[in-house]
Each structure stands twice: as C-alpha cells, then as structure tokens.
Protein backbone atom coordinates (compact mmCIF):
# COMPACT_ATOMS: atom_id res chain seq x y z
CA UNK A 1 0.00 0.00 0.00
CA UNK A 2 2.64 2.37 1.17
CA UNK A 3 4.44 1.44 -2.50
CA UNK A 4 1.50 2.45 -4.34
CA UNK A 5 0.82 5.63 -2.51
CA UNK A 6 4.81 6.15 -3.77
CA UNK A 7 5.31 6.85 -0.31
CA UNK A 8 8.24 4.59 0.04
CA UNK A 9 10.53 2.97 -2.69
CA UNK A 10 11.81 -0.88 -2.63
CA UNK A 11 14.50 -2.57 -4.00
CA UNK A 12 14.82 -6.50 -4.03
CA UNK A 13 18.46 -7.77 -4.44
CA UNK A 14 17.72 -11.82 -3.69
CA UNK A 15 15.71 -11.93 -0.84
CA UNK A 16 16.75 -9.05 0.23
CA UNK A 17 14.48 -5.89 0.76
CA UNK A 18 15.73 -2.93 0.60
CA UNK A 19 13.17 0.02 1.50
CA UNK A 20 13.49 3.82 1.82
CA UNK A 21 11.49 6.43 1.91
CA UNK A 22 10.34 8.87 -0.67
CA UNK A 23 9.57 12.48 1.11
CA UNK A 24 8.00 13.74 -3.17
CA UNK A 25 5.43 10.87 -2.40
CA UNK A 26 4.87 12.41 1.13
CA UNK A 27 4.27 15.71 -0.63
CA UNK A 28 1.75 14.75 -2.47
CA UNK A 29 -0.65 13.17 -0.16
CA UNK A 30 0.12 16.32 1.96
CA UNK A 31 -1.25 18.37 -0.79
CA UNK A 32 -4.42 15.74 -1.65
CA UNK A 33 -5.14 16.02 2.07
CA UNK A 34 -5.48 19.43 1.99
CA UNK A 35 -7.35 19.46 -0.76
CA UNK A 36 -9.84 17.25 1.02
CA UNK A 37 -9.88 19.04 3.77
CA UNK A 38 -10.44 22.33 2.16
CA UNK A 39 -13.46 20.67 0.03
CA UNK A 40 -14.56 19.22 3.37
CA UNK A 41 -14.37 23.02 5.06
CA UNK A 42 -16.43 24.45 1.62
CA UNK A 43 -18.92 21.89 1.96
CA UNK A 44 -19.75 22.57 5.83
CA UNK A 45 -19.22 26.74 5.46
CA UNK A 46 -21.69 25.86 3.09
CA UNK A 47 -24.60 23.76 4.81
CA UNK A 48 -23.67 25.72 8.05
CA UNK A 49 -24.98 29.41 5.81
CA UNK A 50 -27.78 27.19 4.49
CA UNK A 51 -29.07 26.64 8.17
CA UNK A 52 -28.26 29.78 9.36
CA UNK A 53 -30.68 31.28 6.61
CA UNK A 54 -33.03 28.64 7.08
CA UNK A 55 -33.21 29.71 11.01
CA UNK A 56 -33.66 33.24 10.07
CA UNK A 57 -36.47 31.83 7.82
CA UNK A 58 -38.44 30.12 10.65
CA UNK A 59 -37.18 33.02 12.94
CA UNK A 60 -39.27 35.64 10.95
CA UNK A 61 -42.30 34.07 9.66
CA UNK A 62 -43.21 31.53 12.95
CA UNK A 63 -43.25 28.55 10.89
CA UNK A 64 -41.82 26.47 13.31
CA UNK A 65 -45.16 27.46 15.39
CA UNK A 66 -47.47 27.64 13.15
CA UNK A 67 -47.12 23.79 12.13
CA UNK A 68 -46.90 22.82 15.55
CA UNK A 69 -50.27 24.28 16.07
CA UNK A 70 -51.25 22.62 12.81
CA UNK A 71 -50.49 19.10 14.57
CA UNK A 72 -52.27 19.76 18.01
C-alpha cells in the first residue's frame, strides 16, 4: 500500500528488501489532504450558511409554530 501511494521505494536484491522512503510521495498526499480538507471546510461553510438562513427563515415568519399548532 505504502508502494503504491509512492510513499516509500523498494528494491529487491535476492531476498533481500531494501526500502526507503520517498519524502515527493509524502508531498503529495500532503497536498491531496489538503485538498480534502479544504473541500470538506467548503462543503460545511456551506450547509452551516444554508441553516443559518433557514433559522432566520423560521425566525421571521413563525413557521416552526405555526405547524406545531397545525399538529395539536
């Protein structure tokens, strides 16, 4: 796994393994991290505005209320 992430390098000389790291490998999950987490942090700035205006929403009209005394 680490090989295919390029995060480390082997050589085989018999049965020998020979392994060492590779930092360029290391840089690049760094960088798709961040660009996960950055999605991540779009994604909630986003649904955290969309219930902030949906709060304001029920805040002004009495929605919230006004089903409740729908149900009762």
């Amino acid at each position: 796994m680490l090989e295919s992430a390029r995060l480390i390098k082997r050589e085989r000389h018999g049965r020998e393994h020979l392994i060492r790291s590779h930092a360029a490998g290391l840089e690049e999950a760094r960088k798709w991290i961040a660009q996960c987490a950055a999605g991540w942090e779009s994604g909630f700035d986003k649904l955290d505005e969309l219930l902030r205006t949906a709060q304001r929403t029920v805040d002004e009209t009495g929605e919230t209320a006004k089903k409740q005394e729908k149900v009762r």
